[in-house]
N, C-alpha and C. Protein backbone atom coordinates (compact mmCIF):
# COMPACT_ATOMS: atom_id res chain seq x y z
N UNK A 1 215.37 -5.43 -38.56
CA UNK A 1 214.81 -4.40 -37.70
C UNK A 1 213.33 -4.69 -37.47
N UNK A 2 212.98 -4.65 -36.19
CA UNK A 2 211.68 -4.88 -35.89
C UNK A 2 210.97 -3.42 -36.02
N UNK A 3 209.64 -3.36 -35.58
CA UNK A 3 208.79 -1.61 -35.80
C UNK A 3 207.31 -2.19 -34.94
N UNK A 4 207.01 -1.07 -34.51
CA UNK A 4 205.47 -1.17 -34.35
C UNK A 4 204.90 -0.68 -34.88
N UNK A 5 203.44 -0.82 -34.81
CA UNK A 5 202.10 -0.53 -35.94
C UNK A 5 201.17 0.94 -35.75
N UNK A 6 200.49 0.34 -34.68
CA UNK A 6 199.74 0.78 -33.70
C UNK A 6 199.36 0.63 -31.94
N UNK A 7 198.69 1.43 -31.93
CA UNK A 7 197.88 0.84 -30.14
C UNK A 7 197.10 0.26 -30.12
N UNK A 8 196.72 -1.36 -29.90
CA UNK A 8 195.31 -1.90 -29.68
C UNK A 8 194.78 -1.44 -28.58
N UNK A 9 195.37 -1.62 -27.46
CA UNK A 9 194.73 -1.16 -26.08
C UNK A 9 195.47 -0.69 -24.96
N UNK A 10 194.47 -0.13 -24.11
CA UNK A 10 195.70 0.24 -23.23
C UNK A 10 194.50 -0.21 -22.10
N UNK A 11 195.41 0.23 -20.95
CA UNK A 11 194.36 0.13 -19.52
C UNK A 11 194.01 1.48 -18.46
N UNK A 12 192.64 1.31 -18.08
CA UNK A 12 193.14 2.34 -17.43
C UNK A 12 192.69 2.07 -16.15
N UNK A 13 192.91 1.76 -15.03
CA UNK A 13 192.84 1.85 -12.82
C UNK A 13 191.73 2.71 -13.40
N UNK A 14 190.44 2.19 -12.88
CA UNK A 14 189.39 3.06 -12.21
C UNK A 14 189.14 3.10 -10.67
N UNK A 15 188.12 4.11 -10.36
CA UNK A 15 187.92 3.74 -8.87
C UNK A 15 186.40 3.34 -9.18
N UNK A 16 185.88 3.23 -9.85
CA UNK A 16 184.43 2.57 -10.20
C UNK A 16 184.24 2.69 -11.73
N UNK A 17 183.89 1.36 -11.94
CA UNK A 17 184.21 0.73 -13.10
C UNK A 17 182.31 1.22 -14.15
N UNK A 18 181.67 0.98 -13.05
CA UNK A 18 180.45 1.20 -13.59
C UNK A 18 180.31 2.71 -14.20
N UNK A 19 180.53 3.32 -12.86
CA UNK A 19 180.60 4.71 -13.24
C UNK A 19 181.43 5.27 -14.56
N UNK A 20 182.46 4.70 -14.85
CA UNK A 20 183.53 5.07 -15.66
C UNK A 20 182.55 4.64 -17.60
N UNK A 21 182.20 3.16 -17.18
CA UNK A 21 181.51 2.73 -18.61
C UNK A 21 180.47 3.82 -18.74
N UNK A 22 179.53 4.74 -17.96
CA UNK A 22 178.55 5.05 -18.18
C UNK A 22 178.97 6.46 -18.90
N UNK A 23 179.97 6.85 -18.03
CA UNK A 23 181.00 8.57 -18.70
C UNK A 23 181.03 8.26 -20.16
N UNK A 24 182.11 7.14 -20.57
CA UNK A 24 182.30 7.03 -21.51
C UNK A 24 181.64 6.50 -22.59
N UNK A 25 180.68 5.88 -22.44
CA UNK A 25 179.32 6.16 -23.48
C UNK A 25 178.81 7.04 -23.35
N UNK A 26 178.21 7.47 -22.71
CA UNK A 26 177.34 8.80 -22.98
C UNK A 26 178.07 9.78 -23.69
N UNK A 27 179.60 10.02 -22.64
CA UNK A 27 180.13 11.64 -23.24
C UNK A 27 181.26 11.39 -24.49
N UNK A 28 181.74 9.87 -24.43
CA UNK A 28 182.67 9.83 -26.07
C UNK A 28 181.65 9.02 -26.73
N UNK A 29 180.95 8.10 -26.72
CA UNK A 29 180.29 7.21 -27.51
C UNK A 29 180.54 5.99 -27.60
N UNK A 30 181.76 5.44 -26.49
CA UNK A 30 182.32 4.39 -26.69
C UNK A 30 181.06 3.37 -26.09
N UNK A 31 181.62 2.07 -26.93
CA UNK A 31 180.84 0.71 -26.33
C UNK A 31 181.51 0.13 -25.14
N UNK A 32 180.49 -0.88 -24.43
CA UNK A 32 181.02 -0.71 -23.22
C UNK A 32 180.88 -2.27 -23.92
N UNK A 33 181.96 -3.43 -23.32
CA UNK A 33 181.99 -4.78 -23.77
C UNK A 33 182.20 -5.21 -22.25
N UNK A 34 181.52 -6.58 -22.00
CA UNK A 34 181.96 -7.69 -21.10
C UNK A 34 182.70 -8.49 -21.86
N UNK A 35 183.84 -9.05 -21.20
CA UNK A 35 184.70 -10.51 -21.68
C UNK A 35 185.05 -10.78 -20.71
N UNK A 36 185.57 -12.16 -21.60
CA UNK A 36 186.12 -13.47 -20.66
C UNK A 36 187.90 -14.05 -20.97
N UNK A 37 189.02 -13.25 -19.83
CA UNK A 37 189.91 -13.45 -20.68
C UNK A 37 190.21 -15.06 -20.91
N UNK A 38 191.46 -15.71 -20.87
CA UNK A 38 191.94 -16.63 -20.72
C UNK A 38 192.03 -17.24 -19.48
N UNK A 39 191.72 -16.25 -18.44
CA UNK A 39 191.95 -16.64 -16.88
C UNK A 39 190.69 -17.63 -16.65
N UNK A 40 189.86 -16.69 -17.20
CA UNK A 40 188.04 -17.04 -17.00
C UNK A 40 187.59 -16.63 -16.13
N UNK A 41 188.16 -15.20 -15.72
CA UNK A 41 187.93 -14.17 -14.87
C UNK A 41 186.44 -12.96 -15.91
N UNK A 42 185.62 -12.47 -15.36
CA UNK A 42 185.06 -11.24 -16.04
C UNK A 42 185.47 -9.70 -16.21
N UNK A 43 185.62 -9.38 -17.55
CA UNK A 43 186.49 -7.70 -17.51
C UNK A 43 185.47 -7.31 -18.38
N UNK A 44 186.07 -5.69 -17.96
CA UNK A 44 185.02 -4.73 -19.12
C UNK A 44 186.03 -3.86 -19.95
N UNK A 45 185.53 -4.05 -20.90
CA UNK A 45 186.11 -2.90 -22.00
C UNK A 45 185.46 -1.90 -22.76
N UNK A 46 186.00 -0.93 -23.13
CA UNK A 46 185.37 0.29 -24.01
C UNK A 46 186.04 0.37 -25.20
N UNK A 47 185.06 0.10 -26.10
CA UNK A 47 185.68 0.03 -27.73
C UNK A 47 185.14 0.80 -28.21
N UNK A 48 186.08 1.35 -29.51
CA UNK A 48 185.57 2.61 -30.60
C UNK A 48 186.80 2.60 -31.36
N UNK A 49 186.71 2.57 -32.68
CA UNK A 49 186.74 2.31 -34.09
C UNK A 49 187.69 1.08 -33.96
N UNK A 50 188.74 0.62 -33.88
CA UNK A 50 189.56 -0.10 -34.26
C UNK A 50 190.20 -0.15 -32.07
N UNK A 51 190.11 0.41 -31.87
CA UNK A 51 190.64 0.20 -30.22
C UNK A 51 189.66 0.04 -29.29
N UNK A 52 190.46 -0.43 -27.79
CA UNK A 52 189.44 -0.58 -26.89
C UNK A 52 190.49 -0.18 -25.46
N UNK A 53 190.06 -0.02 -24.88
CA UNK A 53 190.32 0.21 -23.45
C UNK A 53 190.00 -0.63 -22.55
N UNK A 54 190.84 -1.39 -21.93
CA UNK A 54 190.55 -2.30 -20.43
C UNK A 54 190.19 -1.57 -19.46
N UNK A 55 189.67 -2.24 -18.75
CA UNK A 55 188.76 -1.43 -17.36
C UNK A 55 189.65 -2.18 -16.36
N UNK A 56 190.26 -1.64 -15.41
CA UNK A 56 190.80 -2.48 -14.19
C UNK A 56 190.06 -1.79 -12.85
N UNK A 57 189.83 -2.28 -11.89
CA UNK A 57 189.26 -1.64 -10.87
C UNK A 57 190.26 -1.24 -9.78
N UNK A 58 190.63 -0.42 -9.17
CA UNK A 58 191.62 0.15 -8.30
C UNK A 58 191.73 -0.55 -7.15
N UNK A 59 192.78 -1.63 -6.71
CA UNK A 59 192.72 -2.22 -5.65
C UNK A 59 192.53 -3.49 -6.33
N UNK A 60 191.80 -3.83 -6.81
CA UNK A 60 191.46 -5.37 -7.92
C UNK A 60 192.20 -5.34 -9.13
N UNK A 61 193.11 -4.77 -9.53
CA UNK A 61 193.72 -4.61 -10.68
C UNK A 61 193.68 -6.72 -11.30
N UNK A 62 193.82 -6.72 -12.33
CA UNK A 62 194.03 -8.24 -13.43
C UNK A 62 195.62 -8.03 -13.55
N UNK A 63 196.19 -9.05 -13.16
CA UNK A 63 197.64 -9.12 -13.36
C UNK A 63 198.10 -9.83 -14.83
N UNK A 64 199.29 -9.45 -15.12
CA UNK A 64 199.74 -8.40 -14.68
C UNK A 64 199.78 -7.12 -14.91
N UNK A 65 200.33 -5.97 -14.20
CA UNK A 65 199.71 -4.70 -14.23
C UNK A 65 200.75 -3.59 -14.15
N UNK A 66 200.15 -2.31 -14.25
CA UNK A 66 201.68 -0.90 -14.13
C UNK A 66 202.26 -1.54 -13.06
N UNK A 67 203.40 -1.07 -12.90
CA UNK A 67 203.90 -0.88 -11.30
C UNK A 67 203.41 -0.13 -10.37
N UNK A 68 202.37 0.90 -10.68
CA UNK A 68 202.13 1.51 -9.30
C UNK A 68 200.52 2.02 -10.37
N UNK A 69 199.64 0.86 -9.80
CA UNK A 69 198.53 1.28 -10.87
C UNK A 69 197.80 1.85 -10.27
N UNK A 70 197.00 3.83 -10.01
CA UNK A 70 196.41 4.45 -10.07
C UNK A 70 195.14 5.01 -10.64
N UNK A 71 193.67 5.34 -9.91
CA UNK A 71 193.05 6.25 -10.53
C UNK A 71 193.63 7.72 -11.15
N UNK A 72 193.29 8.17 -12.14
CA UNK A 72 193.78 9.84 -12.45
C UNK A 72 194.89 9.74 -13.07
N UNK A 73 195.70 9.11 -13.59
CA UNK A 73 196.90 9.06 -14.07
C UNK A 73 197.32 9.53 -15.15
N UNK A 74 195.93 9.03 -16.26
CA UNK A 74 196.38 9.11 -17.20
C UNK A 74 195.85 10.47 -18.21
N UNK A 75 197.00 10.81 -19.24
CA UNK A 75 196.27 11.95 -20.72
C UNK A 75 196.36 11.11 -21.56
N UNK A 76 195.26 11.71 -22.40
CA UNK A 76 195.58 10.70 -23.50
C UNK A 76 194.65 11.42 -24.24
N UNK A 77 195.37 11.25 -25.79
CA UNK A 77 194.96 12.23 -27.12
C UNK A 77 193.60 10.87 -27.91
N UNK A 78 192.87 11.28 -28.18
CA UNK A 78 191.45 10.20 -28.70
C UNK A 78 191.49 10.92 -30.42
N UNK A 79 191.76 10.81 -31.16
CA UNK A 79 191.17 11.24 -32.63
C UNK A 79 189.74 11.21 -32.84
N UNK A 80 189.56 12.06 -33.49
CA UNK A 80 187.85 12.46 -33.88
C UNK A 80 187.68 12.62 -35.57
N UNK A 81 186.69 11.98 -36.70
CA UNK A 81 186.72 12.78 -37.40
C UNK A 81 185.88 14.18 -38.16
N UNK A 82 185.19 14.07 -36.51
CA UNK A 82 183.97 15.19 -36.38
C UNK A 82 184.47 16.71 -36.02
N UNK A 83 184.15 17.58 -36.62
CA UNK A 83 184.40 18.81 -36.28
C UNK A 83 184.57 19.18 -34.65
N UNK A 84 185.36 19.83 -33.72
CA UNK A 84 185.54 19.91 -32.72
C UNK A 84 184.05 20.79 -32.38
N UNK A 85 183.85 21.75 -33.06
CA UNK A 85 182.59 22.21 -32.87
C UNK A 85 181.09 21.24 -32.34
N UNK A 86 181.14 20.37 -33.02
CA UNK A 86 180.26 19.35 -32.77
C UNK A 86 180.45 18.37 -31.41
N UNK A 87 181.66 18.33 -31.28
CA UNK A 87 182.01 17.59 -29.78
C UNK A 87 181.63 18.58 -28.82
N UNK A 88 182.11 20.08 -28.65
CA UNK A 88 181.64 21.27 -27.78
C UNK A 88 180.40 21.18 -27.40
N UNK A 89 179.32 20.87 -28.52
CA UNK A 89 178.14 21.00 -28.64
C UNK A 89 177.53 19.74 -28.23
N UNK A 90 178.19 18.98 -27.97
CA UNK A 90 177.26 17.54 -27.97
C UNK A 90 178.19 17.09 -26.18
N UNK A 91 179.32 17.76 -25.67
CA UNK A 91 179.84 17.84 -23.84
C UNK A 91 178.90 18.38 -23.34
N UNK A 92 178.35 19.59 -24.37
CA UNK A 92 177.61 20.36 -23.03
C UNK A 92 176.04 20.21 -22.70
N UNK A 93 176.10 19.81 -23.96
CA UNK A 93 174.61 18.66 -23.90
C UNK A 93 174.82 17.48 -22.55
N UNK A 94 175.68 17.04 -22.79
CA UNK A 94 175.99 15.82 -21.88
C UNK A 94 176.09 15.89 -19.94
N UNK A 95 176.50 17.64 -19.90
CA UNK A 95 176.90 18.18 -18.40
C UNK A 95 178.39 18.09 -18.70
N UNK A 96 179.22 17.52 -19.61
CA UNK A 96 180.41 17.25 -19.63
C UNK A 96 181.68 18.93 -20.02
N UNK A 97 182.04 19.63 -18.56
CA UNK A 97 182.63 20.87 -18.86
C UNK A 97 184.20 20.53 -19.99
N UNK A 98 184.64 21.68 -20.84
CA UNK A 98 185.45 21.16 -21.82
C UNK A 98 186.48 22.11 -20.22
N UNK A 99 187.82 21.62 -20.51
CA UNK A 99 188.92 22.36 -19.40
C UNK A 99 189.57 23.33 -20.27
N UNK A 100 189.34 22.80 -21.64
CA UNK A 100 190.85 23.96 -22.41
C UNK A 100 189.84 23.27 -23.98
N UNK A 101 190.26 24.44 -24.74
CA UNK A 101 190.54 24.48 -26.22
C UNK A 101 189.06 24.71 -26.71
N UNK A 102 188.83 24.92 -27.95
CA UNK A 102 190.02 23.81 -29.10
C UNK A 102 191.57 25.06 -29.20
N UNK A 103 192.38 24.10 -29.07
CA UNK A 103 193.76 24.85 -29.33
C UNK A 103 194.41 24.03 -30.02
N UNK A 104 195.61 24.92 -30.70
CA UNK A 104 196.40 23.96 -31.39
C UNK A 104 197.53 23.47 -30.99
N UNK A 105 197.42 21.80 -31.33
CA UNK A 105 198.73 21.31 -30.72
C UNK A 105 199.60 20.15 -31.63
N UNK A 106 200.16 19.52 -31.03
CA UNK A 106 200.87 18.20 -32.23
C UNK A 106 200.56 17.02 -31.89
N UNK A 107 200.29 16.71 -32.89
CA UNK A 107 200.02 14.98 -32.80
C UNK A 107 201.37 14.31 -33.38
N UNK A 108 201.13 13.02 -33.49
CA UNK A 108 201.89 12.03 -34.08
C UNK A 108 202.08 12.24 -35.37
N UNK A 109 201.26 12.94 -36.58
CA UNK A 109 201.62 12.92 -37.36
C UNK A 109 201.51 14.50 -38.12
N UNK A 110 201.69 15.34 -36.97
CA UNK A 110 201.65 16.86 -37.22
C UNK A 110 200.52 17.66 -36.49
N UNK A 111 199.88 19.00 -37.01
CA UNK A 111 199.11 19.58 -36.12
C UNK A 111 198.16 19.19 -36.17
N UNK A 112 197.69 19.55 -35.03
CA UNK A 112 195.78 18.65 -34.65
C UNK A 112 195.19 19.88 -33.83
N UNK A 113 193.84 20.16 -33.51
CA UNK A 113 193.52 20.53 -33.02
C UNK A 113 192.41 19.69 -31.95
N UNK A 114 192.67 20.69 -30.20
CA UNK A 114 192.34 19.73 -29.50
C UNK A 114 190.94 20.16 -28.57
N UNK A 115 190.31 19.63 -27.78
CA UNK A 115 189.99 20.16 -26.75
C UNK A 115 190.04 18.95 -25.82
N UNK A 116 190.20 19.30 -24.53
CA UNK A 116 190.36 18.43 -23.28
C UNK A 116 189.37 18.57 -22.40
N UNK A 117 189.25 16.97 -21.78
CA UNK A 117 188.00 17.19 -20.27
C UNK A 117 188.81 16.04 -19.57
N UNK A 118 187.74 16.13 -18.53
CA UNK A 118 188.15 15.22 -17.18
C UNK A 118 186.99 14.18 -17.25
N UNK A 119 187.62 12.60 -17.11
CA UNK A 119 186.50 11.86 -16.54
C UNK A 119 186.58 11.97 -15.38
N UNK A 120 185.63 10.81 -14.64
CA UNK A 120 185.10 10.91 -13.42
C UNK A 120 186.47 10.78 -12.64
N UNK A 121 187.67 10.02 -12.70
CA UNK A 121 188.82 9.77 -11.97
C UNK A 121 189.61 11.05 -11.82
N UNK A 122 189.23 12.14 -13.24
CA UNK A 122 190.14 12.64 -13.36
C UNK A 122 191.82 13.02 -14.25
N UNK A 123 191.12 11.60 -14.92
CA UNK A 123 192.19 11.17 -16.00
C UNK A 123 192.00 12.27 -17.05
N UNK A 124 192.73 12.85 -17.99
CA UNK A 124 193.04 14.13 -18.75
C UNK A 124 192.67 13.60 -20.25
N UNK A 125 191.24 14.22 -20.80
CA UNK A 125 191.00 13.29 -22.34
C UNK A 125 191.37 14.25 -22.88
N UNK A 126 191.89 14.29 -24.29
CA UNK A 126 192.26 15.27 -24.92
C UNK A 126 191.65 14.64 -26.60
N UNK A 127 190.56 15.43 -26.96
CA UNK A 127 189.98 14.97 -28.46
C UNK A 127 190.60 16.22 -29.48
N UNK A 128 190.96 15.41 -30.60
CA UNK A 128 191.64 16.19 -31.54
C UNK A 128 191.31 15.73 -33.23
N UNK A 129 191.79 16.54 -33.40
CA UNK A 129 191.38 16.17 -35.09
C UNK A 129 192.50 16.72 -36.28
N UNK A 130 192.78 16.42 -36.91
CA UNK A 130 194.03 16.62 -37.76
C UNK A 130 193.15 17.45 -38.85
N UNK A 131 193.79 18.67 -39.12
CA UNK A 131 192.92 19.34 -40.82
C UNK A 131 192.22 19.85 -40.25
């Protein structure tokens, strides 16, 4: 029997790539990386703790890719191990409005508590924390 582990990365269709690295440092803290894949093409990524996120640009997507690759598409749950209080406090510092929470919901490995925003595309972040 085979199994998986974890998520190293995922991707996400922007409609501006610049704009998107600048959201996500400022308002999660992520690093913003240049690389060079195997093509010897230039990509950007956003890393934080153990993962990273590919940057694809909408219309320029790096093959190969979703089948129908979109800005706004995506939710996606981010773990924190900072008090949600402290994220509240450090969005609205940022201009960054929260849409919902903190509420309680389920994670992968039971209850978490969450709150959610929108980046610039529109894509649905949802930060949570277990305990």
């Amino acid at each position: 029997m085979v199994g998986l582990r974890s998520i190293d990365h995922f991707v996400l269709t922007v409609r501006d790539v610049t704009e998107t690295v600048a959201f996500y440092g400022k308002a999660l803290g992520m690093v913003a990386e240049q690389f060079t894949p195997a093509d010897g093409s230039s990509r950007w990524a956003l890393k934080f703790g153990h993962c990273k996120i590919n940057l694809h640009a909408e219309g320029a997507e790096f093959k190969p890719h979703a089948q129908q690759p979109v800005s706004g598409s995506a939710d996606v749950c981010l773990l924190t191990d900072d008090p949600l209080a402290a994220w509240q406090a450090h969005l609205a510092a940022q201009g960054v409005a929260i849409e919902q929470g903190p509420i309680a919901r389920t994670g992968a490995r039971g209850p978490i508590q969450s709150i959610y925003i929108r980046d610039p595309d529109g894509n649905l972040i949802e930060i949570s924390t277990y305990g």
